[in-house]
C-alpha atoms as a PDB file:
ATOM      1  CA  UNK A   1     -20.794 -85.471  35.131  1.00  0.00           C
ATOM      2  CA  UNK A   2     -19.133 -88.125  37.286  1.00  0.00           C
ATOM      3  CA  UNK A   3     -15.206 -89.055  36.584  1.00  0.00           C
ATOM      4  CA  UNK A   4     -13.863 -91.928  34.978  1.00  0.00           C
ATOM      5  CA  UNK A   5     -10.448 -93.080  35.246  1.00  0.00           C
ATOM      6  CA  UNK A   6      -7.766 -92.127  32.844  1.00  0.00           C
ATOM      7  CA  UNK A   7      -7.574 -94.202  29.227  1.00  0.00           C
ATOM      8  CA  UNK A   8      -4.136 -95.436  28.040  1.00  0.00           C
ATOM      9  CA  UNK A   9      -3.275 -94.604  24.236  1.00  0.00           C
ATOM     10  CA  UNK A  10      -4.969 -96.343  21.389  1.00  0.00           C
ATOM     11  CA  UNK A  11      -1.374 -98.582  20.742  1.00  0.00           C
ATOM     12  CA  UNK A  12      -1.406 -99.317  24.648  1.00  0.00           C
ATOM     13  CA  UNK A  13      -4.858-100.790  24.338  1.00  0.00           C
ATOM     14  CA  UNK A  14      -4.037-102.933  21.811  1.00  0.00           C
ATOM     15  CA  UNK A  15      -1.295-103.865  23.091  1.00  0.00           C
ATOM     16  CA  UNK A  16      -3.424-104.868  26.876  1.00  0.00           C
ATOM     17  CA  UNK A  17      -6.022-106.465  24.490  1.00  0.00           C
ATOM     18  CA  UNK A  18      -3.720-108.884  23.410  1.00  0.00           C
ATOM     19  CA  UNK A  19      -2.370-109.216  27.473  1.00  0.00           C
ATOM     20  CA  UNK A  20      -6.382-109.662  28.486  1.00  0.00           C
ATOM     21  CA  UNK A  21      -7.525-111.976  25.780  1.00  0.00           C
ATOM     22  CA  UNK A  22     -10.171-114.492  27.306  1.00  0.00           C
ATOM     23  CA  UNK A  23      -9.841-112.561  30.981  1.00  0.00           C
ATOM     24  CA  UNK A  24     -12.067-109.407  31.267  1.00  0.00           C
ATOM     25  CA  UNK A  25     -10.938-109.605  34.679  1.00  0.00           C
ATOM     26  CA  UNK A  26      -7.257-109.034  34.316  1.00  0.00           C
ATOM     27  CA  UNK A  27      -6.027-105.658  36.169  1.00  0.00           C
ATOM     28  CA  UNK A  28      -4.135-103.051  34.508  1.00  0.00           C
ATOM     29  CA  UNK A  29      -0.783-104.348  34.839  1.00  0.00           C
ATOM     30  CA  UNK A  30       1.865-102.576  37.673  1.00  0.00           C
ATOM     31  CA  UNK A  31       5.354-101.965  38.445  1.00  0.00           C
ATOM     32  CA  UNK A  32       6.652-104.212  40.912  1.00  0.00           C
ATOM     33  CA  UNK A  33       7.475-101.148  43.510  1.00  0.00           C
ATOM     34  CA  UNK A  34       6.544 -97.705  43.216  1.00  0.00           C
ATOM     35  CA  UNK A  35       7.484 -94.555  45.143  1.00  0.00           C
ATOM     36  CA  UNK A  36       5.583 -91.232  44.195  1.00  0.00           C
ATOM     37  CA  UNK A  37       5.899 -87.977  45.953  1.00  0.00           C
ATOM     38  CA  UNK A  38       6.279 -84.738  46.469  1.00  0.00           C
ATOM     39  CA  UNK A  39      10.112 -83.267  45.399  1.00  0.00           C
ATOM     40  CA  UNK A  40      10.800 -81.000  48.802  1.00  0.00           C
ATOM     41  CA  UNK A  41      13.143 -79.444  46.452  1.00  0.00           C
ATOM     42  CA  UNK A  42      11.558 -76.891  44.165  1.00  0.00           C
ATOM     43  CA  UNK A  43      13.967 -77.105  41.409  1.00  0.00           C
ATOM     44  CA  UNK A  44      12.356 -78.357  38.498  1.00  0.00           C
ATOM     45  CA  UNK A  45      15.110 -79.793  35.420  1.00  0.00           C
ATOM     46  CA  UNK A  46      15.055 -81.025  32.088  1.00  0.00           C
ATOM     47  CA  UNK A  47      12.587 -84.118  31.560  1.00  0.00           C
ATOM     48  CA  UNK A  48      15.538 -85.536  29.963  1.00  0.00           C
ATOM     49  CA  UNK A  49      17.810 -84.456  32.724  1.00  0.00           C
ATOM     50  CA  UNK A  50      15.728 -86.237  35.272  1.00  0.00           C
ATOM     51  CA  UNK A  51      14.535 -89.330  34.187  1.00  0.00           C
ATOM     52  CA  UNK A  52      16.909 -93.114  34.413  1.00  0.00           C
ATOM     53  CA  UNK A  53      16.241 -96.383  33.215  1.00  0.00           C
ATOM     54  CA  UNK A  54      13.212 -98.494  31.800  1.00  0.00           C
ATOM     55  CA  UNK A  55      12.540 -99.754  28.568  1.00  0.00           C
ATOM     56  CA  UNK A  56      15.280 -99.894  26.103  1.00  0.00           C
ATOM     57  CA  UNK A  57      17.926 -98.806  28.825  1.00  0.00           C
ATOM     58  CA  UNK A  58      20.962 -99.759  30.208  1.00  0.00           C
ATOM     59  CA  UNK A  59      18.841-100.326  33.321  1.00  0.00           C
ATOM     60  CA  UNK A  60      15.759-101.643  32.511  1.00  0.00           C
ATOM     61  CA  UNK A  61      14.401-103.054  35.491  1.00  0.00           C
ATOM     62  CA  UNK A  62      14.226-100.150  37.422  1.00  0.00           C
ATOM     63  CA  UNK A  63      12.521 -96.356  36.266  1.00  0.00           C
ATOM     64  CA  UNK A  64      13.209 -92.816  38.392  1.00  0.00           C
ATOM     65  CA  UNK A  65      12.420 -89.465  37.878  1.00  0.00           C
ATOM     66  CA  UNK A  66      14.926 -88.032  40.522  1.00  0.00           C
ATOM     67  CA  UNK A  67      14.283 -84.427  40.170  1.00  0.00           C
ATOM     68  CA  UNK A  68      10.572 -83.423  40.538  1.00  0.00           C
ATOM     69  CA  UNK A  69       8.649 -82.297  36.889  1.00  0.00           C
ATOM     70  CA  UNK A  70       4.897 -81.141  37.338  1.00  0.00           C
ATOM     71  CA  UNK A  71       2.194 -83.571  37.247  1.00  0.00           C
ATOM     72  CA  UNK A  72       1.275 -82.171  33.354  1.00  0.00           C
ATOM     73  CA  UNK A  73       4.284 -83.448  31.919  1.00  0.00           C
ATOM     74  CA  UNK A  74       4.342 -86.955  34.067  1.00  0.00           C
ATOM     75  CA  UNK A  75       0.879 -87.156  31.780  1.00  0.00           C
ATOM     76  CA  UNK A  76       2.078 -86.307  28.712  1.00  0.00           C
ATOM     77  CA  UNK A  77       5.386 -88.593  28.845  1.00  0.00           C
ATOM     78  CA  UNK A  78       2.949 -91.530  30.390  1.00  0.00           C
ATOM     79  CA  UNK A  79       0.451 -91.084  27.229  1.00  0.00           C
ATOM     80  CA  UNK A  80       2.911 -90.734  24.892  1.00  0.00           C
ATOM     81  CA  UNK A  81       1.554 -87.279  23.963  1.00  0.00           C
ATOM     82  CA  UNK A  82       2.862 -83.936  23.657  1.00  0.00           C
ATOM     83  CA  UNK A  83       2.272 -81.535  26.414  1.00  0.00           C
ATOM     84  CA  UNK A  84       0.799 -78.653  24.532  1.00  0.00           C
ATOM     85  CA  UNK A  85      -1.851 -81.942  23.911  1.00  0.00           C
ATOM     86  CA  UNK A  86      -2.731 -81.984  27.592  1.00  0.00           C
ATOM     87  CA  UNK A  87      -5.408 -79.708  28.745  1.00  0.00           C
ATOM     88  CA  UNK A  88      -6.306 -79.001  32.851  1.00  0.00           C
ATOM     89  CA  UNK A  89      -6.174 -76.831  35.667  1.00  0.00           C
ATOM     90  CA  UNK A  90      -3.426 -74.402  35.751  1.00  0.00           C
ATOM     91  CA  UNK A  91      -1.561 -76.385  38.641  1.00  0.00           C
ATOM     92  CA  UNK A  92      -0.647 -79.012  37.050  1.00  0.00           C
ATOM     93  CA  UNK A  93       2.261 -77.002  35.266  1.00  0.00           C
ATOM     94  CA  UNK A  94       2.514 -75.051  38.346  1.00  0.00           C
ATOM     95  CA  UNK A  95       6.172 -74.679  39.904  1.00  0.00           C
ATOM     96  CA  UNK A  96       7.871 -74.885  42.538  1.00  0.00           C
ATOM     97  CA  UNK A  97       4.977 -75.962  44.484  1.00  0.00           C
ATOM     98  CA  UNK A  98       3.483 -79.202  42.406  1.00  0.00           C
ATOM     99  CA  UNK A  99       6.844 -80.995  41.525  1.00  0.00           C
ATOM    100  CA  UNK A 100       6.825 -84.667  41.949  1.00  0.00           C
ATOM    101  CA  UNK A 101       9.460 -87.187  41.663  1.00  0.00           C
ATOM    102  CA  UNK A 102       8.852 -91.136  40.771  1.00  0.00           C
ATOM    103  CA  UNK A 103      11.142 -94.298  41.367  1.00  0.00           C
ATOM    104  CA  UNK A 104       9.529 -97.803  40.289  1.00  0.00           C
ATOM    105  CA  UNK A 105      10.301-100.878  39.402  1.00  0.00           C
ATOM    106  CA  UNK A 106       9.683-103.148  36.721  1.00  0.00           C
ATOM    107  CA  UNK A 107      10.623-107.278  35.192  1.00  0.00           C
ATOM    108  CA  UNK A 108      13.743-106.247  32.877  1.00  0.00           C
ATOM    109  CA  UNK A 109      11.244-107.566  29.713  1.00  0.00           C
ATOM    110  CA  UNK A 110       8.997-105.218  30.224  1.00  0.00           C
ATOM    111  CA  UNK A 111       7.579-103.724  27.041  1.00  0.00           C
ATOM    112  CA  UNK A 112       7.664 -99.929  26.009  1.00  0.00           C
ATOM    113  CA  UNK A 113       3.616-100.617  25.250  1.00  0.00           C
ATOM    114  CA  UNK A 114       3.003-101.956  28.878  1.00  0.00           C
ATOM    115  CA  UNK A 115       5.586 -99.831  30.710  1.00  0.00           C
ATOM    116  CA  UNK A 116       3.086 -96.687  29.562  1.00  0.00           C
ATOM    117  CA  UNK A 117       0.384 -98.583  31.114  1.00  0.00           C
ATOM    118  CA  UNK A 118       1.741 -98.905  34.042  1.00  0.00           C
ATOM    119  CA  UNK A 119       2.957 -95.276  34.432  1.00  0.00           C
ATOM    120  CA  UNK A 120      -0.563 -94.392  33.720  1.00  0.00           C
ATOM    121  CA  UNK A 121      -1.967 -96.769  35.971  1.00  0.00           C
ATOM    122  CA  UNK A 122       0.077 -95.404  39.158  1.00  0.00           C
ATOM    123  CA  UNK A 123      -0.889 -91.830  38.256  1.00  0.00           C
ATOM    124  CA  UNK A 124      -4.597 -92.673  38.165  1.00  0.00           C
ATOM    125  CA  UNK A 125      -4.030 -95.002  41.825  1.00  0.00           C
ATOM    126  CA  UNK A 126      -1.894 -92.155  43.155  1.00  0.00           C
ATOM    127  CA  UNK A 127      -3.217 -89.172  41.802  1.00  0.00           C
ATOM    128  CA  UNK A 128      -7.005 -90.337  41.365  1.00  0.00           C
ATOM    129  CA  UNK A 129      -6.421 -89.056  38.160  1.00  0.00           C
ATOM    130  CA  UNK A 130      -9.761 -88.761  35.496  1.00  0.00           C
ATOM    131  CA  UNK A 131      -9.662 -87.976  31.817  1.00  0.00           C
ATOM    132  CA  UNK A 132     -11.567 -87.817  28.697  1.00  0.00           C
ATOM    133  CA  UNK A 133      -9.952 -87.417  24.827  1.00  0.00           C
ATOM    134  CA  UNK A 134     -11.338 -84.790  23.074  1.00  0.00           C
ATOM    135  CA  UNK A 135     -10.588 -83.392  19.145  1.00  0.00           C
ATOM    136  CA  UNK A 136      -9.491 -79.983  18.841  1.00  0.00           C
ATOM    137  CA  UNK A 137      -8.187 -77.839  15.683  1.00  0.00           C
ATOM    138  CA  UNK A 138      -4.776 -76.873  16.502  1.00  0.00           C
ATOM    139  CA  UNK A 139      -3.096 -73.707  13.953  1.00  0.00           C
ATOM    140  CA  UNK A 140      -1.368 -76.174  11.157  1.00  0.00           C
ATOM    141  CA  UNK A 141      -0.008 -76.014   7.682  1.00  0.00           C
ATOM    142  CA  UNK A 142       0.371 -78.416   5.053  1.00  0.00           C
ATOM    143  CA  UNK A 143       4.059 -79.493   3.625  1.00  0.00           C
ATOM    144  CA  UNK A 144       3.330 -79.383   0.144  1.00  0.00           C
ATOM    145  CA  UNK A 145       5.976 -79.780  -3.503  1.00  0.00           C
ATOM    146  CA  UNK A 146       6.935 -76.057  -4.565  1.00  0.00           C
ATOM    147  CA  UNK A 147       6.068 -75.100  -7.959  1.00  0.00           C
ATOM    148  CA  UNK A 148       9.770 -75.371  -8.788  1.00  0.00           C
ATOM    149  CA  UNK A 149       9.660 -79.306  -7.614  1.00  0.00           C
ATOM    150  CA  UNK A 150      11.428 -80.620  -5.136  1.00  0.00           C
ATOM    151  CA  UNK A 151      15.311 -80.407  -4.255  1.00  0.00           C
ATOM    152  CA  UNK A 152      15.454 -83.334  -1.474  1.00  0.00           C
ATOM    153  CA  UNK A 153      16.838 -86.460  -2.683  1.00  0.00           C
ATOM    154  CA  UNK A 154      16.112 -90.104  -1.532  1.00  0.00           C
ATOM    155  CA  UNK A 155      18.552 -91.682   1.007  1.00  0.00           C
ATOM    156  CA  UNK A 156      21.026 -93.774  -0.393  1.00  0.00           C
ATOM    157  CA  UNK A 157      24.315 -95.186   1.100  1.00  0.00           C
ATOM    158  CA  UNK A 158      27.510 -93.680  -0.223  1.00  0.00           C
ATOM    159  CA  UNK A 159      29.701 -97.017  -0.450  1.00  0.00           C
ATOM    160  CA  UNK A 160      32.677 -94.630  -0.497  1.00  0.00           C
ATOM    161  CA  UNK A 161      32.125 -92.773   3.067  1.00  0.00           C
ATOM    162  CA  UNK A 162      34.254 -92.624   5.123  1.00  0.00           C
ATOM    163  CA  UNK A 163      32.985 -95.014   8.642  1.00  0.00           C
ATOM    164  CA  UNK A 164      31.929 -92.184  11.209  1.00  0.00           C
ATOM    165  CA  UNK A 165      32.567 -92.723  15.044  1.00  0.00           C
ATOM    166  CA  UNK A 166      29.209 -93.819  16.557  1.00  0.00           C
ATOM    167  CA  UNK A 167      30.216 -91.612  19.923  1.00  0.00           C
ATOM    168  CA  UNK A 168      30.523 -88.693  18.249  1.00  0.00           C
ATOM    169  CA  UNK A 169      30.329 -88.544  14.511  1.00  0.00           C
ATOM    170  CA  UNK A 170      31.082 -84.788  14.315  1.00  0.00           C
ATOM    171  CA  UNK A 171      30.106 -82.775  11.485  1.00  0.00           C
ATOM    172  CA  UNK A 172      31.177 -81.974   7.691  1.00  0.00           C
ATOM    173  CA  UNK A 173      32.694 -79.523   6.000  1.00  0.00           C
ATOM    174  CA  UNK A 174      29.661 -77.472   6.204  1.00  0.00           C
ATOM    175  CA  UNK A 175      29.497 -77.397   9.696  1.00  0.00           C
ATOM    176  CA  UNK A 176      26.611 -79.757   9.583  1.00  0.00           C
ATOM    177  CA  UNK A 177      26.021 -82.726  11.452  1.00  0.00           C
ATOM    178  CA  UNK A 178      26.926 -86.359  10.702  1.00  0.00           C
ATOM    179  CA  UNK A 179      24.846 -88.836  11.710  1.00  0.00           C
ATOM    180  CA  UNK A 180      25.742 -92.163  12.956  1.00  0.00           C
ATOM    181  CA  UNK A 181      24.741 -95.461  10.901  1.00  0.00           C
ATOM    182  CA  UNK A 182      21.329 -95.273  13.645  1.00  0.00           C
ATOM    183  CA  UNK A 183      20.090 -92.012  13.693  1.00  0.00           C
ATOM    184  CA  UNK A 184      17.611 -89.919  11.863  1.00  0.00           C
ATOM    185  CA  UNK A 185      17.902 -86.465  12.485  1.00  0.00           C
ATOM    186  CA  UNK A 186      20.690 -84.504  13.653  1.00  0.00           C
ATOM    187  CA  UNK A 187      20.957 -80.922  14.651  1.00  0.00           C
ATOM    188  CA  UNK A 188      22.609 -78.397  16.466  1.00  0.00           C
ATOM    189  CA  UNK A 189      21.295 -74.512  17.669  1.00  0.00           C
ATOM    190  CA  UNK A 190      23.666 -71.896  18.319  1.00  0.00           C
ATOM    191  CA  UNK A 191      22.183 -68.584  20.360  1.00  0.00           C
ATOM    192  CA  UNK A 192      24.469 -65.708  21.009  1.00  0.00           C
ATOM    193  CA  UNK A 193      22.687 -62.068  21.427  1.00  0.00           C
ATOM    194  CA  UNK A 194      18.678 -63.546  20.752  1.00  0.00           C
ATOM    195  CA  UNK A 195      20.371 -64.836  17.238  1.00  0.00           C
ATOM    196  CA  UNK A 196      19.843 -68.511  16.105  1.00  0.00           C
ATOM    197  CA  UNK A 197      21.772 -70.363  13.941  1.00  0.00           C
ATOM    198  CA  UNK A 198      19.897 -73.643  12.725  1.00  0.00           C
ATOM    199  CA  UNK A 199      21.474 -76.307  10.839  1.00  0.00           C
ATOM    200  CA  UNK A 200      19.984 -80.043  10.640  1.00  0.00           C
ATOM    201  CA  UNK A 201      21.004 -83.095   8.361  1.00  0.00           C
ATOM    202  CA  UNK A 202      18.330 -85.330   8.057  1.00  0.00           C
ATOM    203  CA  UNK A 203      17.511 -89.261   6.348  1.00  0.00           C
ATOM    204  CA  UNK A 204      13.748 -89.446   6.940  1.00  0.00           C
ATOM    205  CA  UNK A 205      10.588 -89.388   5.370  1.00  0.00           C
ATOM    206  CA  UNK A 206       8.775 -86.199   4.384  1.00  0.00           C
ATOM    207  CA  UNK A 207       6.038 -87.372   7.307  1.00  0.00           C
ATOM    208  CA  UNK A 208       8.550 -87.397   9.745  1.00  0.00           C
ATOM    209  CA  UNK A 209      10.346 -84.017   8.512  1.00  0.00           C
ATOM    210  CA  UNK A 210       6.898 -82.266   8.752  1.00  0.00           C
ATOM    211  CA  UNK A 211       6.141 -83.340  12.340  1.00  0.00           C
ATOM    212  CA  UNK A 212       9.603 -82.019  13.110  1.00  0.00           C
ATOM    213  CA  UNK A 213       8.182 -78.183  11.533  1.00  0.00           C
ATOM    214  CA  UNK A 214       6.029 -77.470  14.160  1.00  0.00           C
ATOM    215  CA  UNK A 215       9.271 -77.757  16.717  1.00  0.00           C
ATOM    216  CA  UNK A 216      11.281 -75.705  14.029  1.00  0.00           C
ATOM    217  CA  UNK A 217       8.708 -73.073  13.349  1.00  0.00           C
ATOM    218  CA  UNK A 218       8.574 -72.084  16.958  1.00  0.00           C
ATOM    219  CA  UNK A 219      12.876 -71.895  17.208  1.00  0.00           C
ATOM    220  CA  UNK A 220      12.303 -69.578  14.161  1.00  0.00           C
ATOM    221  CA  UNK A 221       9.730 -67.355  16.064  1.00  0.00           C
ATOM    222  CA  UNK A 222       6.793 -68.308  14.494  1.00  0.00           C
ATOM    223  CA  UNK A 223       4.245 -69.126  17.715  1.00  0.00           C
ATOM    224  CA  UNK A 224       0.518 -68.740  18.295  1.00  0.00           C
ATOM    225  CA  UNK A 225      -0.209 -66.666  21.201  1.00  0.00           C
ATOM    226  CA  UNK A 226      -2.163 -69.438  22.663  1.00  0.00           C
ATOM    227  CA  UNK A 227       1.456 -71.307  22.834  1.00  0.00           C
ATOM    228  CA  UNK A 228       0.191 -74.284  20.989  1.00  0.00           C
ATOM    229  CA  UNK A 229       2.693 -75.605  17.974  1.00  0.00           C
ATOM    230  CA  UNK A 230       1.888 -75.489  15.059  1.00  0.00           C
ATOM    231  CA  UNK A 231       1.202 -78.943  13.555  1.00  0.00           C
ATOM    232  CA  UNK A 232       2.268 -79.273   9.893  1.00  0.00           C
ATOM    233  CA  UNK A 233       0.987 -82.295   7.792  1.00  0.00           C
ATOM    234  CA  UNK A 234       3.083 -83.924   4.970  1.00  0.00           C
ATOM    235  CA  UNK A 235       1.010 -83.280   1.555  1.00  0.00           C
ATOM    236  CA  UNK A 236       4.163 -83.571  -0.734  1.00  0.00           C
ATOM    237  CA  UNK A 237       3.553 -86.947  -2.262  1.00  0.00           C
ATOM    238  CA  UNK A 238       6.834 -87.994  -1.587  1.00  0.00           C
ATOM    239  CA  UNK A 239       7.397 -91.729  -0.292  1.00  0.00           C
ATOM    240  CA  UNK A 240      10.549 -93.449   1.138  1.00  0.00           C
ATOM    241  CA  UNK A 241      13.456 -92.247   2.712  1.00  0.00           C
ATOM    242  CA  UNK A 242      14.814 -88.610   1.993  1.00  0.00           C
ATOM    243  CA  UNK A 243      18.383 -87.423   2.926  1.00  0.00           C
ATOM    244  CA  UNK A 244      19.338 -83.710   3.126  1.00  0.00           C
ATOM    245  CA  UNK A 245      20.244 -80.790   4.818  1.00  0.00           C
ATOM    246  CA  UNK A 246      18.645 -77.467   6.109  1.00  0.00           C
ATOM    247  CA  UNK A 247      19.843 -74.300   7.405  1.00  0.00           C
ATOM    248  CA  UNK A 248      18.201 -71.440   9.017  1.00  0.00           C
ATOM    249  CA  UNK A 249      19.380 -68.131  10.625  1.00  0.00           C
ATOM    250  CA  UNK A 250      16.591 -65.797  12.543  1.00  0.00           C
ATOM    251  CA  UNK A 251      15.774 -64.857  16.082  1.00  0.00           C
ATOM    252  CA  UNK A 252      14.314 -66.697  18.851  1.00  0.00           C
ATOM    253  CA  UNK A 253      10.851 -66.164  19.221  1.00  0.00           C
ATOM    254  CA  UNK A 254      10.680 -62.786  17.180  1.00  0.00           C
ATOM    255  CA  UNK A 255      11.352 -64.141  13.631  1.00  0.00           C
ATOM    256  CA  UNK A 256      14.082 -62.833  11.344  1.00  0.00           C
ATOM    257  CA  UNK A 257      17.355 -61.150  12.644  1.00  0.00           C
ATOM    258  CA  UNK A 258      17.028 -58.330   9.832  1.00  0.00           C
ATOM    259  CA  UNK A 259      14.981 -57.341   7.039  1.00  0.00           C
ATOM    260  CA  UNK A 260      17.888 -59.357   4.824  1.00  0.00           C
ATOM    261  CA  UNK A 261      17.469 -62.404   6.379  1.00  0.00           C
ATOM    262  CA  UNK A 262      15.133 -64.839   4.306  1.00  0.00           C
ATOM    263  CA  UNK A 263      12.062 -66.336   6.451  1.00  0.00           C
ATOM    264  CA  UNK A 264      12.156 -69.648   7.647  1.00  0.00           C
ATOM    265  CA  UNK A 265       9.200 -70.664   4.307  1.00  0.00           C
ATOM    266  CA  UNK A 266      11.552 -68.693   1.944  1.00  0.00           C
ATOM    267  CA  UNK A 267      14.353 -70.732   2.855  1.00  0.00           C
ATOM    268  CA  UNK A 268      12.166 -74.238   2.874  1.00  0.00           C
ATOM    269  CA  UNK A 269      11.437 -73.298  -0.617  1.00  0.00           C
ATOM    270  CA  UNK A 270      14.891 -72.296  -2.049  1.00  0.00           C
ATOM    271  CA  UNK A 271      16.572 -75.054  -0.302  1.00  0.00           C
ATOM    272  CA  UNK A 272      14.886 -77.919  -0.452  1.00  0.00           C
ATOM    273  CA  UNK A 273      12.037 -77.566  -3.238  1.00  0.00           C
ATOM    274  CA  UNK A 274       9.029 -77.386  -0.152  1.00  0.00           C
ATOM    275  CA  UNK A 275       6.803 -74.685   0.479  1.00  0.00           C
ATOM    276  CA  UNK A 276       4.135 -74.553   3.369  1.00  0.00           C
ATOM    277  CA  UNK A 277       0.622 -73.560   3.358  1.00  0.00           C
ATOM    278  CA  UNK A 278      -0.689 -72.427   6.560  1.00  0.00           C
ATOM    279  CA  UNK A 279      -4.592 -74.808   6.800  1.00  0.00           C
ATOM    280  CA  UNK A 280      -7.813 -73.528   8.578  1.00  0.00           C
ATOM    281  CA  UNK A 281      -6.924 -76.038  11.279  1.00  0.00           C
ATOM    282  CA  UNK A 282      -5.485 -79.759  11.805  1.00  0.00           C
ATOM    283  CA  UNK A 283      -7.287 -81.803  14.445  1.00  0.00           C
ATOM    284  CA  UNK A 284      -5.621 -83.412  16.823  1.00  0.00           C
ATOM    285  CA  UNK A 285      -5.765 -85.946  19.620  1.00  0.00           C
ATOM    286  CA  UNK A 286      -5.935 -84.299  23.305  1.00  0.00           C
ATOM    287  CA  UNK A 287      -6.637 -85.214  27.031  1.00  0.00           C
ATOM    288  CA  UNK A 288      -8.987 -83.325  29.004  1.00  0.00           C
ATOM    289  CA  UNK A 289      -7.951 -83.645  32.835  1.00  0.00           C
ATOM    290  CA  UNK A 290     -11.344 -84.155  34.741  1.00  0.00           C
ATOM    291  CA  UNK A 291      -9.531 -84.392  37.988  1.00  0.00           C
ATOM    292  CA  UNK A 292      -6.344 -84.884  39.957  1.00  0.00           C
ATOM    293  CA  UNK A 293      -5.226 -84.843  43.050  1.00  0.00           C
ATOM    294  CA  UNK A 294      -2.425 -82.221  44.092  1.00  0.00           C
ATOM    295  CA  UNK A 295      -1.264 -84.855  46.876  1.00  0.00           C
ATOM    296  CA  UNK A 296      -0.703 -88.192  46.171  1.00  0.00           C
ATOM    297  CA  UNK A 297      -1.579 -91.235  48.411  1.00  0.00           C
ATOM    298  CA  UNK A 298       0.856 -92.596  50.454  1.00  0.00           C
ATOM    299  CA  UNK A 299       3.461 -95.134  49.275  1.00  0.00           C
END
């Protein structure tokens, strides 16, 4: 089966619809200047850590990745997809020896939508990279209304709060985080001796909170072995805006700390009113890498 090259995400392609209108001619668009190669280095960081500028940035003319991340995860962040979503030979995760590092640069307008399309664009010039979506079942449950009801609340504004700082808002008397008047979720996760301490304040909708789960079920120790989160789908009901708080105490990556300690789906259900069902499978969206390149073309 021959390769094809790499597809950009269904909002993308909407997106380049609009840009192509009347021109089936029109190329995928660019950045102005790119730079991809190899990071001599070895030393592989935080995605986070490592990547400045573009889109919605202090500095959005001009996008780096300074510290080299493996070609899997330059993927995933170009598709807007999760990682454990991506699918390919085992190099591409591979470290220290397939670390790459990207500078580029871009108008200052440029879109979020057609920034993506140009990330993927250089990875398919560069990298001769070829892929094809598939659907998968990936281990899920389903968020569901415990028999009890719920205990979440929506999200109003208390007109006698106090203003927070927008720096650092800090937390309550709780020990649980404030969040500033533009934020959704906030969190913090303290480890000392394989412990975890998990507290989160939240003002989103049950859709949102039950994407979060998957990331939350895996702090608590609840993995596959095949290393794939769990997705969790939001069957409550419940529309709108919800504001409340969790807390959670266990062990990282082995469950509970002690036989005392309450699971992570004992504690959904006593503190906010929501129980999980584990499903026979959710299908999801994932990319299938055909081929790469371990080298990229010159600059």
């Amino acid at each position: 089966m021959g390769y094809f090259p790499a597809f950009p995400t269904a909002a993308a392609l909407a997106t380049f619809a609009c840009v192509c209108a009347g021109n089936a001619q029109t190329p995928p668009p660019k950045f102005d200047v790119a730079s991809v190669k190899l990071d001599p280095t070895g030393i592989r960081v935080g995605f986070n850590v490592a990547v400045r500028g573009g889109p919605g940035t202090s500095d959005p003319g001009l996008f780096s990745i300074s510290h080299g991340q493996p070609l899997k995860m330059l993927i995933a962040r170009a598709y807007d997809m999760p990682i454990d979503q991506i699918f390919g030979p085992s190099w591409l995760d591979d470290v220290p020896g397939n670390l790459y590092a990207i500078a580029a640069t871009m108008p200052p307008d440029t879109s979020k939508e057609r920034f993506l399309l140009m990330w993927q664009n250089l990875l398919v010039e560069r990298f001769h990279l070829a892929l094809h979506h598939e659907t998968r079942d990936f281990p899920g449950y389903d968020l569901v209304v415990a028999s009890g009801g719920p205990k979440v609340k929506p999200w109003v504004v208390d007109p006698n709060a106090e203003p927070l700082a927008t720096d650092n808002p800090g937390t309550d008397d709780r020990g649980f985080p404030r969040l500033r008047p533009d934020q959704a979720v906030g969190f913090n996760i303290a480890r000392h001796d394989g412990s975890m301490s998990f507290l989160g304040t939240y003002k989103q909708s049950m859709a949102d909170f039950a994407r979060g789960l998957g990331q939350m079920l895996r702090q608590a120790g609840v993995m596959p072995a095949d290393g794939q989160l769990a997705r969790v789908l939001d069957k409550t009901g419940l529309s709108g805006v919800y504001g409340f708080k969790f807390q959670y105490e266990g062990t990282l990556g082995g469950g509970n700390s002690n036989a005392d300690t309450p699971s992570i789906f004992t504690e959904l259900q006593a503190q906010l009113g929501l129980k999980l069902v584990k499903s026979k499978g959710v299908p999801v969206d994932v990319l299938v890498i055909d081929h790469a390149d371990k080298t990229p073309t010159e600059n």
